[in-house]
Protein backbone atom coordinates (compact mmCIF):
# COMPACT_ATOMS: atom_id res chain seq x y z
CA UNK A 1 -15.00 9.01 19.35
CA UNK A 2 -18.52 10.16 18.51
CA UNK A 3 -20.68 9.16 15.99
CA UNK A 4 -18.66 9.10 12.21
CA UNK A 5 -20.27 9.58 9.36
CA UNK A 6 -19.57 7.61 6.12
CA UNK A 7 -17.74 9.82 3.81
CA UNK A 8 -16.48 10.06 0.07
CA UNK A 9 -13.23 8.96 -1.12
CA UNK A 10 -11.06 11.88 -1.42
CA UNK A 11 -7.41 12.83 -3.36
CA UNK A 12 -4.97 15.05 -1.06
CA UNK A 13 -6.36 18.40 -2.76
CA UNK A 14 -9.73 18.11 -3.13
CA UNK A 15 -11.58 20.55 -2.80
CA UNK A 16 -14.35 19.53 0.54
CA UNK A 17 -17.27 21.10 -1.55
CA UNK A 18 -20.88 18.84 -0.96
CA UNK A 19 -18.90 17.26 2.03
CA UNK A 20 -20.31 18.50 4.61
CA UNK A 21 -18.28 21.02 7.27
CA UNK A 22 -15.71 23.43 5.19
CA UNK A 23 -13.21 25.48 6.60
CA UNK A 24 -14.79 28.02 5.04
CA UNK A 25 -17.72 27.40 7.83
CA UNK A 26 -15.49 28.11 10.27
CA UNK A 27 -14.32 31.49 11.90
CA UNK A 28 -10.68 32.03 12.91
CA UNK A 29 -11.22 31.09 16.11
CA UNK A 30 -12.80 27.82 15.49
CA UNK A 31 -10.31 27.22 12.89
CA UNK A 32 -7.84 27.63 14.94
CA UNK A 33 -8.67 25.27 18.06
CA UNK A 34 -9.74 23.11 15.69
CA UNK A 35 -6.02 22.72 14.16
CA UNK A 36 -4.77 22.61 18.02
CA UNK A 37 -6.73 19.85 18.89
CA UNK A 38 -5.85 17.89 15.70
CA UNK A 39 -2.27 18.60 15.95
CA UNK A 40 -2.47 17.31 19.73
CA UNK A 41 -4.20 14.37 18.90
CA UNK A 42 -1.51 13.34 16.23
CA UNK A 43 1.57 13.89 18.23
CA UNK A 44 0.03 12.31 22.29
CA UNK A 45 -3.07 10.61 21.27
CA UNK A 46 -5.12 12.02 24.34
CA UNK A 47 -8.41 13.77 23.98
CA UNK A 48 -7.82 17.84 24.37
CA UNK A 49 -9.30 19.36 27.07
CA UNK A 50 -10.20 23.10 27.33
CA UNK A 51 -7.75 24.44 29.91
CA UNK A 52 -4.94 22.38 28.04
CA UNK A 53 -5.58 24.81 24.95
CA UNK A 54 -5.99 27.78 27.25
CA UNK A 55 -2.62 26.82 28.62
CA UNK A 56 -0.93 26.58 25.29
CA UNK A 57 -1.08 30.48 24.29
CA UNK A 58 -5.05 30.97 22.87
CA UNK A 59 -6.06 34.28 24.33
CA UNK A 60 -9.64 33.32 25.30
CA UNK A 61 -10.97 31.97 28.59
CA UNK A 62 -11.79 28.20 28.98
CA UNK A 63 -15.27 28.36 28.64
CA UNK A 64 -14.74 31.10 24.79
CA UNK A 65 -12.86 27.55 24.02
CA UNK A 66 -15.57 24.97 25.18
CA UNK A 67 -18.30 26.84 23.61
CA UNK A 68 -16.67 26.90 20.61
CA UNK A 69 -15.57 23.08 21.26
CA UNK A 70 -19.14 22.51 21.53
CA UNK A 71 -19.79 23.84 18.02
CA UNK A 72 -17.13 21.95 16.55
CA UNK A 73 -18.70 18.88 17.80
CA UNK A 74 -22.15 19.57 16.84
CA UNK A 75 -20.97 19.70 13.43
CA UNK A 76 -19.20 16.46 13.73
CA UNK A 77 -15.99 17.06 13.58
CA UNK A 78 -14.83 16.36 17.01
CA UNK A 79 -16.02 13.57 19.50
CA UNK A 80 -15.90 12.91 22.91
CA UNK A 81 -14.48 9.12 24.12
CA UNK A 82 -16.31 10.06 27.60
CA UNK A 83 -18.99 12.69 28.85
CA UNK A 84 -16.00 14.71 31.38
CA UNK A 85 -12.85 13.82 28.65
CA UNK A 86 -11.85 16.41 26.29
CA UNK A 87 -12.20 16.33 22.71
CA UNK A 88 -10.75 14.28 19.60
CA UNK A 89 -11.13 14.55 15.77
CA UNK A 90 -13.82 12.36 14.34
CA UNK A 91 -12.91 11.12 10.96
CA UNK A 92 -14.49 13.88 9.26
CA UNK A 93 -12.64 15.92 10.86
CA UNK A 94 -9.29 14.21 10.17
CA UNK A 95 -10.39 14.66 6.71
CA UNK A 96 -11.43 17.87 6.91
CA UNK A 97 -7.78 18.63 8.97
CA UNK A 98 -5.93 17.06 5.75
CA UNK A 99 -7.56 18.25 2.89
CA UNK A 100 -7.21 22.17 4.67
CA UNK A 101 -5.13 22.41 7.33
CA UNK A 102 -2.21 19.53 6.95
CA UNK A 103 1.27 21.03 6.24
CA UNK A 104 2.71 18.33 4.31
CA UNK A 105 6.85 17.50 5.40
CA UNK A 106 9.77 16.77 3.28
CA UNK A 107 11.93 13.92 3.16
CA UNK A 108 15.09 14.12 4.47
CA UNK A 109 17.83 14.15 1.91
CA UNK A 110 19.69 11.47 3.60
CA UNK A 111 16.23 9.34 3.73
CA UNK A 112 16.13 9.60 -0.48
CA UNK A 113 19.08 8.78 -1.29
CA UNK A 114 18.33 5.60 0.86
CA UNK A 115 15.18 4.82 -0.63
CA UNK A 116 16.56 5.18 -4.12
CA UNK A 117 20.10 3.48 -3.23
CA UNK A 118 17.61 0.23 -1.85
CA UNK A 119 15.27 0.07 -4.84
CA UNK A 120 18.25 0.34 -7.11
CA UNK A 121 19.99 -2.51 -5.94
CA UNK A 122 17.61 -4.57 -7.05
CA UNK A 123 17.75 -3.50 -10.77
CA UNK A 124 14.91 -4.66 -12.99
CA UNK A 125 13.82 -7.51 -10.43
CA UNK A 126 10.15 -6.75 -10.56
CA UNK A 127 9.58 -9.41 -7.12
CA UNK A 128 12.11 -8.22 -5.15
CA UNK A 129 12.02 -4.23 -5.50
CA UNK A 130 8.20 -4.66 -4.48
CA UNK A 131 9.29 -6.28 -1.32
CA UNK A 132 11.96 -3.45 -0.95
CA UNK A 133 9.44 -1.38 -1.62
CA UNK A 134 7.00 -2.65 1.00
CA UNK A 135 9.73 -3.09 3.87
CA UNK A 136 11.04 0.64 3.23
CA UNK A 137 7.82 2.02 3.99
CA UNK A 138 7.05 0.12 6.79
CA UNK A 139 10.41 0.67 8.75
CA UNK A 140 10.62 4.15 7.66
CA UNK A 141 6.85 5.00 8.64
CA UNK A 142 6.40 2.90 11.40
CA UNK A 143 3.45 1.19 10.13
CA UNK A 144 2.28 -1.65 7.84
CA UNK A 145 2.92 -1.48 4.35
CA UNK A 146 1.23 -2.92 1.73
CA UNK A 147 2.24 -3.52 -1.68
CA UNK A 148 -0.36 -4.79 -4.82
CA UNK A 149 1.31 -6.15 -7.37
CA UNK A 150 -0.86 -5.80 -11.11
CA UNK A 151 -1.92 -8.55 -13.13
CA UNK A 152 0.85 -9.23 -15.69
CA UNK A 153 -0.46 -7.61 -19.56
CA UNK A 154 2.79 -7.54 -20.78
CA UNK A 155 4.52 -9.95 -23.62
CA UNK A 156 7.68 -12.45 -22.40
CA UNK A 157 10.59 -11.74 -24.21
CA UNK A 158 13.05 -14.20 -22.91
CA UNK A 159 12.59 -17.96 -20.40
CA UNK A 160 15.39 -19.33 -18.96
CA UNK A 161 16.50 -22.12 -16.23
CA UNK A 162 19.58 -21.73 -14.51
CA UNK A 163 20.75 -24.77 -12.76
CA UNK A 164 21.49 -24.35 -9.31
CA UNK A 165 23.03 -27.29 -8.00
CA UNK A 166 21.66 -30.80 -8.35
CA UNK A 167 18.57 -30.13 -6.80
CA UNK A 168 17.33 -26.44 -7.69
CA UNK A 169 16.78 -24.16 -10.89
CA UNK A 170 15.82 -20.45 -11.06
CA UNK A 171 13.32 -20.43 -13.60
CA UNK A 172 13.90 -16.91 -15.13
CA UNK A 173 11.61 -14.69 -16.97
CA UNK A 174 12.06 -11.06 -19.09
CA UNK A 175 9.02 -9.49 -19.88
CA UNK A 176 8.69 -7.00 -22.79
CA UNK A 177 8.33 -4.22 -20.82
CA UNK A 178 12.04 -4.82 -18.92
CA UNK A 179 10.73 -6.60 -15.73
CA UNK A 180 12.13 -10.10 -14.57
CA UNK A 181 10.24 -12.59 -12.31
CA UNK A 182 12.50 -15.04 -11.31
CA UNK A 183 10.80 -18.81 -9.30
CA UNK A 184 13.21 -21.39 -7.67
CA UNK A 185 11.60 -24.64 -9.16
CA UNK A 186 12.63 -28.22 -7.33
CA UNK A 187 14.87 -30.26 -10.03
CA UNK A 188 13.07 -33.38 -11.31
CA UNK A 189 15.12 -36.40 -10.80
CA UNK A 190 17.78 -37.01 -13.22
CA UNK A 191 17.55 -33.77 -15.28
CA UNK A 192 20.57 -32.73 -17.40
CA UNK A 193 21.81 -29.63 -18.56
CA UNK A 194 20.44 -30.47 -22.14
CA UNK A 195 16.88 -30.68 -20.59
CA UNK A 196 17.15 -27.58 -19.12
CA UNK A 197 17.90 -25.73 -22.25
CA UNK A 198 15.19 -27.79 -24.04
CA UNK A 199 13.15 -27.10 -21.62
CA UNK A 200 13.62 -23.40 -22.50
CA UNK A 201 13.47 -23.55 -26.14
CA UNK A 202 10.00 -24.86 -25.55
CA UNK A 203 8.93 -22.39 -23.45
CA UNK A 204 10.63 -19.68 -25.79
CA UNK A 205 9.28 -20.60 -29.40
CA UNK A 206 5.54 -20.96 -27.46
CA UNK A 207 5.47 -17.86 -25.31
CA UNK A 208 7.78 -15.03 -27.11
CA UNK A 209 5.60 -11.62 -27.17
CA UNK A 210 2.55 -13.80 -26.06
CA UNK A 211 1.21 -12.61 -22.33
CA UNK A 212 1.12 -15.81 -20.01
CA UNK A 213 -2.78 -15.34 -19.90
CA UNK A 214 -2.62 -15.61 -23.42
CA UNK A 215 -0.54 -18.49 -23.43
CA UNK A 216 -1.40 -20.26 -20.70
CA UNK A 217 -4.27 -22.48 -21.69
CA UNK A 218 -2.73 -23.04 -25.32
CA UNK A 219 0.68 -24.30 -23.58
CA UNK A 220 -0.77 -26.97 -21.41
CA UNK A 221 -2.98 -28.25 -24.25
CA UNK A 222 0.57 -28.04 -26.35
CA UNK A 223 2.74 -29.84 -23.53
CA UNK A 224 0.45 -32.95 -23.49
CA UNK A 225 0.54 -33.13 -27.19
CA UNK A 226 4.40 -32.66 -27.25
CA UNK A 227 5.50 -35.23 -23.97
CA UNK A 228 6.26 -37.75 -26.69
CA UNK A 229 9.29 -35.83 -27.92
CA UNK A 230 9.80 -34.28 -25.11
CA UNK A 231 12.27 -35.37 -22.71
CA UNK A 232 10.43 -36.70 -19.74
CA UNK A 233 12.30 -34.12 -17.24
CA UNK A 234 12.45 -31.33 -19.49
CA UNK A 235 8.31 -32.19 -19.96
CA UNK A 236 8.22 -32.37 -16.31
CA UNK A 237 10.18 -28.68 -16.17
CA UNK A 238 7.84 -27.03 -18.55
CA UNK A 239 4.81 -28.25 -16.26
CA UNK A 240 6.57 -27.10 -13.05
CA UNK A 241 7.59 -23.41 -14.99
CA UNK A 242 4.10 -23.31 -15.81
CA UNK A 243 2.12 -23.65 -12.78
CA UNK A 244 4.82 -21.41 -10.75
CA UNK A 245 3.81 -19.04 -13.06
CA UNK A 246 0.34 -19.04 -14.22
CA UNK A 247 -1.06 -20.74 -11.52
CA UNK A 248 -0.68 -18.87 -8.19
CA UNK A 249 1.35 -17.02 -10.03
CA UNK A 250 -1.13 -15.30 -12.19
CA UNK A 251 -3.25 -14.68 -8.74
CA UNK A 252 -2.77 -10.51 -7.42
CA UNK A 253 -0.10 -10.70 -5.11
CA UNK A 254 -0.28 -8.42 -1.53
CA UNK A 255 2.80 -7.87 0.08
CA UNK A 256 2.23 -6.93 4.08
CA UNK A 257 5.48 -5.71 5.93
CA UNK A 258 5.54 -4.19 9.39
CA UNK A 259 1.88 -5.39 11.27
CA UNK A 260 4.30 -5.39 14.42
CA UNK A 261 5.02 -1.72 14.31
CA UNK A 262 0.73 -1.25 14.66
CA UNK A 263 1.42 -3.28 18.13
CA UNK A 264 3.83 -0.49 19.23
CA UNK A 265 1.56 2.54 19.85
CA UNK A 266 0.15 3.14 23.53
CA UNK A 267 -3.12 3.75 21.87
CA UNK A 268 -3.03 -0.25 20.59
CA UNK A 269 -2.00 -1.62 23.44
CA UNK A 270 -5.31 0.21 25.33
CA UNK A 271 -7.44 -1.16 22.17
CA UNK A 272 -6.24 -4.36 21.59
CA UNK A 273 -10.02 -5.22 20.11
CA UNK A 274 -9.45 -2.66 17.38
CA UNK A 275 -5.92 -3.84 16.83
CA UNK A 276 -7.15 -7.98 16.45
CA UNK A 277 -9.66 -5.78 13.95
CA UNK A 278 -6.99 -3.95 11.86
CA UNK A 279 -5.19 -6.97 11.81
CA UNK A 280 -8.25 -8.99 10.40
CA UNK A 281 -8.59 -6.42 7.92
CA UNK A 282 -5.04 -7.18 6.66
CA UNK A 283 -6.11 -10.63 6.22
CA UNK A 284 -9.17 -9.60 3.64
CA UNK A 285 -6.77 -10.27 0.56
CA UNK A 286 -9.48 -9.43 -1.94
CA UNK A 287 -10.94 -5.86 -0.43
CA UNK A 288 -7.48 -4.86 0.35
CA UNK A 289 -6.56 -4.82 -3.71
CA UNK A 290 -10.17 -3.82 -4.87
CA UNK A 291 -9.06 -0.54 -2.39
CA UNK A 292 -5.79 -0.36 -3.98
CA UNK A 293 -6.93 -0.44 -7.46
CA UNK A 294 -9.18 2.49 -7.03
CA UNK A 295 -5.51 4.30 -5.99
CA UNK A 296 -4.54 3.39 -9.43
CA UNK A 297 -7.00 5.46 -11.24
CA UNK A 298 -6.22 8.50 -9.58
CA UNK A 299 -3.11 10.67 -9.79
CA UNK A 300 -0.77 11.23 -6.77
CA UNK A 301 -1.29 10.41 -3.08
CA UNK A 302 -4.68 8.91 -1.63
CA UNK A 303 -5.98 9.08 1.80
CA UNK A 304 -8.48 6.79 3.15
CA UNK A 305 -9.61 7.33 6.93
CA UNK A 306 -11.68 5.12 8.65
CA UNK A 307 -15.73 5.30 7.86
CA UNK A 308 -14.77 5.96 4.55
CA UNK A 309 -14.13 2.94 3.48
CA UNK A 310 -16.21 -0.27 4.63
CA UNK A 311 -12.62 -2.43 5.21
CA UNK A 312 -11.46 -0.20 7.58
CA UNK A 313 -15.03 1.22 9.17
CA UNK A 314 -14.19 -1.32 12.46
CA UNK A 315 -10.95 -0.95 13.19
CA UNK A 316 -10.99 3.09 12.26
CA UNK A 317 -7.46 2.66 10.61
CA UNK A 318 -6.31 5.04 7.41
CA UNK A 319 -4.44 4.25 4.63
CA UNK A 320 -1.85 6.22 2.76
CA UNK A 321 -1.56 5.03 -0.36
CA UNK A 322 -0.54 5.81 -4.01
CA UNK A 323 0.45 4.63 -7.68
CA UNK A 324 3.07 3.23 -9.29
CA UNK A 325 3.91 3.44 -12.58
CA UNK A 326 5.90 1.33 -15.30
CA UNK A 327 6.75 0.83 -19.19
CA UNK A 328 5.30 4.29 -20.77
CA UNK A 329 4.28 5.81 -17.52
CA UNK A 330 1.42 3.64 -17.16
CA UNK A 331 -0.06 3.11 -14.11
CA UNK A 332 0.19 -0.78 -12.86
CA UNK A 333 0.06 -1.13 -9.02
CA UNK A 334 -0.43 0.66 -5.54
CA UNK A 335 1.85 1.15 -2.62
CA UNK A 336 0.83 2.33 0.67
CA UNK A 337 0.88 2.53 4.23
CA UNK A 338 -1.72 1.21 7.14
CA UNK A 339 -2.15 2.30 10.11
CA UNK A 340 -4.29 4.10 13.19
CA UNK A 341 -6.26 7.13 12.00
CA UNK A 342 -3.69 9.17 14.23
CA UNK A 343 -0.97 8.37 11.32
CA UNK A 344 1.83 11.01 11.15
CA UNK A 345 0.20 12.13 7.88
CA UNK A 346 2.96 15.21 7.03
CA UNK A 347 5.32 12.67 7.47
CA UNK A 348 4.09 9.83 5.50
CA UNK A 349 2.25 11.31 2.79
CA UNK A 350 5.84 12.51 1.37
CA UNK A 351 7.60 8.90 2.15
CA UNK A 352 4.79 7.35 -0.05
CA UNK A 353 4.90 9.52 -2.83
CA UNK A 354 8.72 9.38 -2.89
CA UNK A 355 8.59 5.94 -2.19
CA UNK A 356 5.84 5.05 -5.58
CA UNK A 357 7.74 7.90 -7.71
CA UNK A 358 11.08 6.04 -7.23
CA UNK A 359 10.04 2.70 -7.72
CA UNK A 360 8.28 3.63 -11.22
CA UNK A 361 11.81 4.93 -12.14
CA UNK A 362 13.83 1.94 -11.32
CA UNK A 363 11.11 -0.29 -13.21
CA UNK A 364 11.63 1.86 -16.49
CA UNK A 365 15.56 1.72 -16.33
């Protein structure tokens, strides 16, 4: 591609006023080559050539259409991979393409009721609908997913361990605003099922409508004060509940599904250096939710394509990405898919939405 430009953030519908190129800018001929050659680059990923759009029904003669190719490019929104190769959207003007030109699709009828009938399944289970969550998208868009989890703000309500044989406990916990995180803790040696339940009637009188930030440093400083009446295993429980959930625990979680699918384009397998990049990109943990939190002060779907953002500048991948909501409609989280700037946007700009909207719901049942 030619040379991209670094370019705002931008919601679905906003307006491209002070962004350079607008449609209004362009005539209906331009306008309309300029849709052709998008469309053509989302569905084959080859650069469009002039006799190729002659060919396919414009009434003008192949040099009407490179002339106005030319203009197109000397306003940036179209590049040129080689000097004799026909022409491809730059990333301003994918952006320009899907903030004015991008019929958005539906979702299949038969594809909701999946989505909802998966994320249902899973009832309150805050872990394991955000991995639905994640792997839906993924499978369904052909893509990576990603998934930020928020920081948990809300008060515990209810701790529990549940024995699970002789050497396992799910270590259960119901948060004030109806989620549950559930952590299979390794049984101490020689704990009993009255440990356990002391265990949780520590846990319970110390942390009920506290938020584990709150709590956290106060319970540690309380545990060492209370081993002596402690049982030693049910001590040794509380410490074990505690880090599983305030230590790493209390880190963001990002859930990645799907970076095989990014392997499975022709275009990747021609780039493999911008492929090893997208997939380094995946590994920045920290960027990848300081991107996904700005999703979370918007409203509806986001679109970020390559230059305009500095994660994804290298490996010229977009992200389709939006919030998710909880308790009284408030915003915690971000769900999205990755991808190659060529991402079937009509399709997955609906899947996302759907996808966030649905997941919100089954958190506030």
């Amino acid at each position: 591609m030619g040379a991209l430009e670094r370019l705002p953030q931008a919601d679905v519908n906003n307006s491209l006023l002070g962004r350079g190129p607008s449609l209004a800018e362009l005539d209906e001929r331009a306008r309309d080559i300029f849709r052709r050659i998008v469309e053509s680059y989302l569905e084959s990923g080859e650069p469009v050539g002039s006799r190729t759009l002659s060919k396919a029904g414009i009434a003008l003669s192949p040099a009407s259409i490179r002339n106005t190719m030319q203009d197109l490019t000397q306003l940036g929104l179209l590049g040129a991979p080689h000097v004799s190769a026909g022409r491809l959207p730059t990333h301003a003007g994918l952006r320009l393409f899907v903030d004015g030109l991008l019929e958005v699709g539906d979702i299949a009828e038969e594809e909701r009721r999946s989505i909802e009938a998966r994320l249902r399944a899973h009832g309150r289970n805050y872990e394991d609908a955000l991995n639905e969550a994640s792997s839906i998208l993924s499978g369904l868009a052909g893509a990576a997913s990603v998934v930020v989890t928020p920081i948990r703000d809300a008060g515990v309500k209810h701790v529990e361990f549940v024995p699970l044989g002789v050497e396992r406990t799910l270590a259960i916990m119901v948060f004030e605003d109806g989620t549950v995180e559930n952590r299979l803790i390794r049984l101490p040696a020689g704990v009993t099922p009255s440990a356990l339940q002391e265990a949780s009637n520590f846990l319970n009188a110390r942390l009920r409508g506290r938020t584990l930030l709150e709590a956290g440093a106060d319970l540690k400083a309380e545990l060492d004060n209370a081993r002596r009446q402690l049982d030693a295993s049910a001590a040794r429980l509380v410490e074990d509940g505690l880090a599983a959930w305030t230590g790493e625990g209390e880190e963001r979680a990002l859930i990645v599904r799907g970076r095989a699918n990014l392997l499975e384009d022709r275009e990747a397998l021609e780039d493999l250096e911008r492929v090893r990049s997208l997939f380094a990109d995946l590994e920045e943990k920290e960027h990848l939710i300081q991107l996904l939190d700005g999703v979370r002060d918007g409203q509806g779907v986001r679109i970020f394509i390559g230059a305009e953002t500095r994660l994804f500048s290298l490996s010229g991948s977009a992200v389709i990405a939006a919030p998710y909501m909880t308790g009284s409609q408030r915003v915690v989280g971000a769900i999205g898919v990755i991808g190659p700037a060529r991402l079937n946007y009509a399709r997955v700009i609906p899947l996302v939405d759907y996808t966030a909207r649905v997941l919100g719901q089954v958190m506030n049942a």
